[in-house]
PDB file of N, CA and C in Angstrom:
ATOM      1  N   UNK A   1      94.108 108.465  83.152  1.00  0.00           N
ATOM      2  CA  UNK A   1      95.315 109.159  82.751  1.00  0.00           C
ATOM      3  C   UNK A   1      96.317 109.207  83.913  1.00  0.00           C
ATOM      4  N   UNK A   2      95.765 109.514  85.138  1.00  0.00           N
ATOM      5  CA  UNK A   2      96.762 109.344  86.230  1.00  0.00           C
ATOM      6  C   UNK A   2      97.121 108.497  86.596  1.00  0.00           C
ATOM      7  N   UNK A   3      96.682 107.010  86.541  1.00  0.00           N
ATOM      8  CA  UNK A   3      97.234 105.874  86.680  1.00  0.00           C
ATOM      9  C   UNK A   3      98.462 105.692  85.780  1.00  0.00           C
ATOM     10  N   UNK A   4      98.415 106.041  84.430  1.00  0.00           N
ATOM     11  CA  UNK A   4      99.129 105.760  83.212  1.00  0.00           C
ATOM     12  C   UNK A   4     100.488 106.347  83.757  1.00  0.00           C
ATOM     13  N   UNK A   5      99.854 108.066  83.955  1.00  0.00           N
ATOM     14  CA  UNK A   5     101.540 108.770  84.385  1.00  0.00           C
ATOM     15  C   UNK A   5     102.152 108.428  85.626  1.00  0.00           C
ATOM     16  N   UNK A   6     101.449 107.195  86.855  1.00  0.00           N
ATOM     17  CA  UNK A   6     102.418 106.645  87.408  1.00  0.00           C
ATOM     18  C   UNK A   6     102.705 105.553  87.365  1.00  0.00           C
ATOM     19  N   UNK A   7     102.191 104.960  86.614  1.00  0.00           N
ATOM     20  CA  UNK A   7     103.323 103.853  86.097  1.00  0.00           C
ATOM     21  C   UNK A   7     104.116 103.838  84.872  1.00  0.00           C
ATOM     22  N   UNK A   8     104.211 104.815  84.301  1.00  0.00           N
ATOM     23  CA  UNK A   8     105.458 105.558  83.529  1.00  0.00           C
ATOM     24  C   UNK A   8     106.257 106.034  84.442  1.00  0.00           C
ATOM     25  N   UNK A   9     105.509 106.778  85.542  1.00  0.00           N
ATOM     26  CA  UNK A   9     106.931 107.477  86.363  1.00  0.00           C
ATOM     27  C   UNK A   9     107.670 105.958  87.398  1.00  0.00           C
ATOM     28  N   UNK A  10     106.384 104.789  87.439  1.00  0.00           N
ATOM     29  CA  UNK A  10     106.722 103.890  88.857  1.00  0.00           C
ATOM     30  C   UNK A  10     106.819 104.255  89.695  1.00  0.00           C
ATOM     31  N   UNK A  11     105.580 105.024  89.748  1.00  0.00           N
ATOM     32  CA  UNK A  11     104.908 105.714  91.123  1.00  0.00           C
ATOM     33  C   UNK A  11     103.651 104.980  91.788  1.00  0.00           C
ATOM     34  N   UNK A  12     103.849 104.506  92.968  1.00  0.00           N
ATOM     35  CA  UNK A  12     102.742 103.649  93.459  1.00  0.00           C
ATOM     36  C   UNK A  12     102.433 104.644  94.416  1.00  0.00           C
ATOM     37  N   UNK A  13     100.608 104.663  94.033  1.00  0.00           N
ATOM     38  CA  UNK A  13     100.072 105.206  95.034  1.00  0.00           C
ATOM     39  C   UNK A  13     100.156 105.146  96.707  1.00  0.00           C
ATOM     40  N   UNK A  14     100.076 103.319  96.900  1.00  0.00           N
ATOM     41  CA  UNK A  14      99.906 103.015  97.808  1.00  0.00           C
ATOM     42  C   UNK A  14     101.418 102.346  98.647  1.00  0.00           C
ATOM     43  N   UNK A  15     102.543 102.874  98.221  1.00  0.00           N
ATOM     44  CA  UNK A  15     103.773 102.885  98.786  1.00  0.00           C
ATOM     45  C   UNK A  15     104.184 104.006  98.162  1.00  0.00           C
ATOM     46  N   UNK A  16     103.951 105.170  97.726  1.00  0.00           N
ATOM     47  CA  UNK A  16     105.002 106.584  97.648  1.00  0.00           C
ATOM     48  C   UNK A  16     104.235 106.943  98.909  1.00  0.00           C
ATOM     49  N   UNK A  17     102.876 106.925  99.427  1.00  0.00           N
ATOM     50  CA  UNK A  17     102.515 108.296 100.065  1.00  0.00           C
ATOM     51  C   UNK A  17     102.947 107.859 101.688  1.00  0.00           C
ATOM     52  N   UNK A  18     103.344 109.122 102.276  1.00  0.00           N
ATOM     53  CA  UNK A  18     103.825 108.524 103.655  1.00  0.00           C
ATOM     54  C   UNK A  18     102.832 107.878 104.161  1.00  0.00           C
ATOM     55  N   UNK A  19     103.322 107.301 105.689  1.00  0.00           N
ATOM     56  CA  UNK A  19     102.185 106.921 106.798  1.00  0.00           C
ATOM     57  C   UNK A  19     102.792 106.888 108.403  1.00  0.00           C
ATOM     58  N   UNK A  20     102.019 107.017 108.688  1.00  0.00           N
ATOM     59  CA  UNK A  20     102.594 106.997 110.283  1.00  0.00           C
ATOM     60  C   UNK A  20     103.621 105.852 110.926  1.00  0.00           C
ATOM     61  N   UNK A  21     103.271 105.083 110.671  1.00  0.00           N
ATOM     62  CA  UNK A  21     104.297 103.989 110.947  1.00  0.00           C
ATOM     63  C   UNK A  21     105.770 103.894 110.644  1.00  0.00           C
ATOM     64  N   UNK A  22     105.766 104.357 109.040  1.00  0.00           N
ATOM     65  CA  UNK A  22     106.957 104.615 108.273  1.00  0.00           C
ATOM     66  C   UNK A  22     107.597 105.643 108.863  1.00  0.00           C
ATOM     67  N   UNK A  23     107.021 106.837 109.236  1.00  0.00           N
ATOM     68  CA  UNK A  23     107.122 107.977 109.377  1.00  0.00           C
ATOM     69  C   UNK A  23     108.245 108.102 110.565  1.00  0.00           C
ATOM     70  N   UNK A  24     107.529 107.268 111.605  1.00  0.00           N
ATOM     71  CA  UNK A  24     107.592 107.375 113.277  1.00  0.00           C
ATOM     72  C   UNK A  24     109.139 106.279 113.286  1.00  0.00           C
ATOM     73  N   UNK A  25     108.970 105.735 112.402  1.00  0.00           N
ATOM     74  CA  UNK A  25     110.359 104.287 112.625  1.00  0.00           C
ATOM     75  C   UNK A  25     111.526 105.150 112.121  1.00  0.00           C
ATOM     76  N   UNK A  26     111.104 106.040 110.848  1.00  0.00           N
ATOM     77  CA  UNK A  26     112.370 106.828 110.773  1.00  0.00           C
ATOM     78  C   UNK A  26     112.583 108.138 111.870  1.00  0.00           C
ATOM     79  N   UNK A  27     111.813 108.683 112.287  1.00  0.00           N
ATOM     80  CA  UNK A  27     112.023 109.593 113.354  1.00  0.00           C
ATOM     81  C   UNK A  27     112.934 108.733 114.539  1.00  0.00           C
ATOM     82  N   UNK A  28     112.173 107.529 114.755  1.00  0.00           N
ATOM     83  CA  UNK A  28     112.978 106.491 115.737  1.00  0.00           C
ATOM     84  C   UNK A  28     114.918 106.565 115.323  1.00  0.00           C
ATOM     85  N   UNK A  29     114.883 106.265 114.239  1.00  0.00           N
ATOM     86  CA  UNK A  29     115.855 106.110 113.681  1.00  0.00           C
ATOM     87  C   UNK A  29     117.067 106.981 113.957  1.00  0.00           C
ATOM     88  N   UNK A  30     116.165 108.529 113.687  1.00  0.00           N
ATOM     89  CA  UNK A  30     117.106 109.556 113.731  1.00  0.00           C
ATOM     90  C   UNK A  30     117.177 109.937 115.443  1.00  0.00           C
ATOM     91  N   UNK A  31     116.379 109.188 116.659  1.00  0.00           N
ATOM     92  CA  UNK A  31     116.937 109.948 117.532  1.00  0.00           C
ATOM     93  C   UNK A  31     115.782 111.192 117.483  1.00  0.00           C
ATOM     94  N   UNK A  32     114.824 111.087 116.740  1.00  0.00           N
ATOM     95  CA  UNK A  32     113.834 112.283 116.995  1.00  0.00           C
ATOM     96  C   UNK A  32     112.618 111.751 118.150  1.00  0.00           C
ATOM     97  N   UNK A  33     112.054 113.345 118.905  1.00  0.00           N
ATOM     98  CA  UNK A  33     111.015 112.905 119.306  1.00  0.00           C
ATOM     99  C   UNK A  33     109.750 112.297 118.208  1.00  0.00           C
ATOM    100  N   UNK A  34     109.159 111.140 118.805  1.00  0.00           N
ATOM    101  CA  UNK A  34     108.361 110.274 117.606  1.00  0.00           C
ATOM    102  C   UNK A  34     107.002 111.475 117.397  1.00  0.00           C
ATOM    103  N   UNK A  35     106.338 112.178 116.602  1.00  0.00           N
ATOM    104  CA  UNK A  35     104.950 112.498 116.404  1.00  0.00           C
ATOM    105  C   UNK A  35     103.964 111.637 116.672  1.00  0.00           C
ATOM    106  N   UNK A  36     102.880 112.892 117.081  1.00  0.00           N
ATOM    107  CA  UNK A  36     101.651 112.060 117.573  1.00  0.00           C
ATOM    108  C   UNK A  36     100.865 111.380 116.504  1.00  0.00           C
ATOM    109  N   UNK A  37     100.521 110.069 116.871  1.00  0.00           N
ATOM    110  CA  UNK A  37      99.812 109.705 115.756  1.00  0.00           C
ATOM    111  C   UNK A  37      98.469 110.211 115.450  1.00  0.00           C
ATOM    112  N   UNK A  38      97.944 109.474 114.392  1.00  0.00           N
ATOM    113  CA  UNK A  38      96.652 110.303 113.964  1.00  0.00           C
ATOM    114  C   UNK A  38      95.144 109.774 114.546  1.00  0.00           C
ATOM    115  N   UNK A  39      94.288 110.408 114.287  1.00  0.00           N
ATOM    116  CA  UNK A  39      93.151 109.960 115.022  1.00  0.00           C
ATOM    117  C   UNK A  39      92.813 108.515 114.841  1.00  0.00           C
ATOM    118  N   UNK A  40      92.629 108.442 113.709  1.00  0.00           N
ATOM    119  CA  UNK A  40      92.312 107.259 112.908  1.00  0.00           C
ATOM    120  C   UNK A  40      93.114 105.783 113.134  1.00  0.00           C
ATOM    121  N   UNK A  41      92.837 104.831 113.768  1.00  0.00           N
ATOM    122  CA  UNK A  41      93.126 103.322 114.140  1.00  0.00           C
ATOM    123  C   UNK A  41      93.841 103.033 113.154  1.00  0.00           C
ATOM    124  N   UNK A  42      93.408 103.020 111.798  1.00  0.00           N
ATOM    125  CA  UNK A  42      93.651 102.369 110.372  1.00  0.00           C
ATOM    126  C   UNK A  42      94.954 103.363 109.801  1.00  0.00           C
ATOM    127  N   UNK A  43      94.958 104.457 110.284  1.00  0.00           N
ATOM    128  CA  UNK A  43      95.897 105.575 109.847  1.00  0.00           C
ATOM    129  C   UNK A  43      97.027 104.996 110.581  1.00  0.00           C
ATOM    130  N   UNK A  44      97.111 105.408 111.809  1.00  0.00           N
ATOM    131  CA  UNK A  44      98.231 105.067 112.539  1.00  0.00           C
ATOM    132  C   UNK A  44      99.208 103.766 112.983  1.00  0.00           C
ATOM    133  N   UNK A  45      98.253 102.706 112.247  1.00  0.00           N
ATOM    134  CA  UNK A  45      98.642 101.347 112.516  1.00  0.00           C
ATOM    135  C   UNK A  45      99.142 100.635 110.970  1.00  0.00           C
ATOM    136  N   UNK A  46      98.571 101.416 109.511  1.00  0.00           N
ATOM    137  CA  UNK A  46      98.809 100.643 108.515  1.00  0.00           C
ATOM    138  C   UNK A  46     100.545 100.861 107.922  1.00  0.00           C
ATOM    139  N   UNK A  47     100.656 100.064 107.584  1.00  0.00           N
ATOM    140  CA  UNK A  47     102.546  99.904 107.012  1.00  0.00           C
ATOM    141  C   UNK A  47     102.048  99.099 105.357  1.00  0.00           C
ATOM    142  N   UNK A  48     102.976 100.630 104.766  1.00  0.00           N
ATOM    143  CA  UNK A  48     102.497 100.104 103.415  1.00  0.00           C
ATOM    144  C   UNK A  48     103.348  98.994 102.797  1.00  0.00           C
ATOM    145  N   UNK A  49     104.411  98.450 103.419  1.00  0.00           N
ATOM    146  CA  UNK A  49     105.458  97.552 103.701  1.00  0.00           C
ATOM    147  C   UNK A  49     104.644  96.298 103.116  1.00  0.00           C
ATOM    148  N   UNK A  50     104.138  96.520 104.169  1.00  0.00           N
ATOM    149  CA  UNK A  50     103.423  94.906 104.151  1.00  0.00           C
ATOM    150  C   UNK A  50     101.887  94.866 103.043  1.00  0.00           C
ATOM    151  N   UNK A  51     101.901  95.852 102.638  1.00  0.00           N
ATOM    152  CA  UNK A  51     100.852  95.388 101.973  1.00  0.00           C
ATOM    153  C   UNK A  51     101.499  95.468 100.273  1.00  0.00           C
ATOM    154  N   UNK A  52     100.341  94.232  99.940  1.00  0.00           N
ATOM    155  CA  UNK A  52     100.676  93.936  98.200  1.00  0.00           C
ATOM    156  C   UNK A  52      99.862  95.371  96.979  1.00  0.00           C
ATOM    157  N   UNK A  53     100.246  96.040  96.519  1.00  0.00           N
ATOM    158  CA  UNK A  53      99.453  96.796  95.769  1.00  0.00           C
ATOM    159  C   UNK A  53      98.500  96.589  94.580  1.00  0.00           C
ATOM    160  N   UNK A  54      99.592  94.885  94.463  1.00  0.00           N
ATOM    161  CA  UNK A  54      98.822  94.289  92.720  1.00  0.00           C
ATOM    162  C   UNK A  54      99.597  95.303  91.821  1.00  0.00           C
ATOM    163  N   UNK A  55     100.507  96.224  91.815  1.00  0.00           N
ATOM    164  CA  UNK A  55     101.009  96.745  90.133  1.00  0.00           C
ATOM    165  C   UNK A  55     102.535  96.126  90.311  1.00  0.00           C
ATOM    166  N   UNK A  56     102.429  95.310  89.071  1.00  0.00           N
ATOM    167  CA  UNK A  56     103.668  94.632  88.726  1.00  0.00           C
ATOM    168  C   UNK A  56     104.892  95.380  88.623  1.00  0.00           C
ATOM    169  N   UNK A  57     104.600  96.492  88.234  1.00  0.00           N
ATOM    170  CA  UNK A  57     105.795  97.505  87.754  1.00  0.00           C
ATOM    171  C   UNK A  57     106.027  98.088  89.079  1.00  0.00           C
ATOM    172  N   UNK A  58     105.609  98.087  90.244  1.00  0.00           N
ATOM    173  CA  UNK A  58     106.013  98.694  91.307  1.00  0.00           C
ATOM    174  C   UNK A  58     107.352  98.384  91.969  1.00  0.00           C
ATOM    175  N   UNK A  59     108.360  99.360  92.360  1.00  0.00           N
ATOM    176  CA  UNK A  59     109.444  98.616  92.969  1.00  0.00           C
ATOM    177  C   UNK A  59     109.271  98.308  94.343  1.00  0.00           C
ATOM    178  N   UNK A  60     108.418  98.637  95.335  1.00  0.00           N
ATOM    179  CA  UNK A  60     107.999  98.035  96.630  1.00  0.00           C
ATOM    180  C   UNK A  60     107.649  96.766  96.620  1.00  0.00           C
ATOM    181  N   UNK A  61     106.896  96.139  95.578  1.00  0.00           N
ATOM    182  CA  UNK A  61     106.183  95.255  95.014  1.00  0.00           C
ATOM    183  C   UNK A  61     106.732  94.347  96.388  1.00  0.00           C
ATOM    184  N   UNK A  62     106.133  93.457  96.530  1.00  0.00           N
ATOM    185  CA  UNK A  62     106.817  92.030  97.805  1.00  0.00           C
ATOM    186  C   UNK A  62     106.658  91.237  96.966  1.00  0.00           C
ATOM    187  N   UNK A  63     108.090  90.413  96.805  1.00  0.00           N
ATOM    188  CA  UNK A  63     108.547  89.516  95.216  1.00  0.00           C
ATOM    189  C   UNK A  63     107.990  87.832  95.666  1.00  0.00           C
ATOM    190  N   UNK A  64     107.054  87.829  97.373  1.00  0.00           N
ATOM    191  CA  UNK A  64     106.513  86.506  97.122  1.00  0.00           C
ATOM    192  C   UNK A  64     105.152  86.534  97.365  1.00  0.00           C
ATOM    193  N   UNK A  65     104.436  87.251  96.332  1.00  0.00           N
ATOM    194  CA  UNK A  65     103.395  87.765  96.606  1.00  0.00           C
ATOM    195  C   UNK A  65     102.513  86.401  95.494  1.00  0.00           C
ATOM    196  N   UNK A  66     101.342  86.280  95.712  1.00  0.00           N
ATOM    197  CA  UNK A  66     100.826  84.918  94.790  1.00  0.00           C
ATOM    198  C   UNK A  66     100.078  85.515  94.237  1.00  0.00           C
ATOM    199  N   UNK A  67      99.867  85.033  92.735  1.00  0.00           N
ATOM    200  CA  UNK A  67      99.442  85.758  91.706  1.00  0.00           C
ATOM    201  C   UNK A  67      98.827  84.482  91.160  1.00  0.00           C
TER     202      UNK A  67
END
């Protein structure tokens, strides 16, 4: 059921939720001091940018993704 209501809303799990990377480039952005990252290697280094999610309906989607 929760899958259903986000892709009715075109809500991707794995590009709505923040991450450190994203996080820290916009702090960069604004001229803020950057936050500490998180314990976790995989936390602090992943960019949901670059990764493919597989849901077609996603608007992050990366449009040269091979299918």
């Amino acid at each position: 059921m929760l899958h259903l209501l986000h892709r009715i809303a075109r809500r991707c799990p794995t590009h709505d939720r923040a991450s450190y990377v994203v996080t820290a480039r916009l702090e960069q952005q604004l001229g803020m001091e950057p936050s500490p990252a998180p314990d976790s290697f995989t936390e602090a280094h992943c960019d949901p940018h670059l990764i493919d999610c597989g849901n077609a309906w996603c608007t992050h989607r990366r449009p040269y993704s091979s299918r």
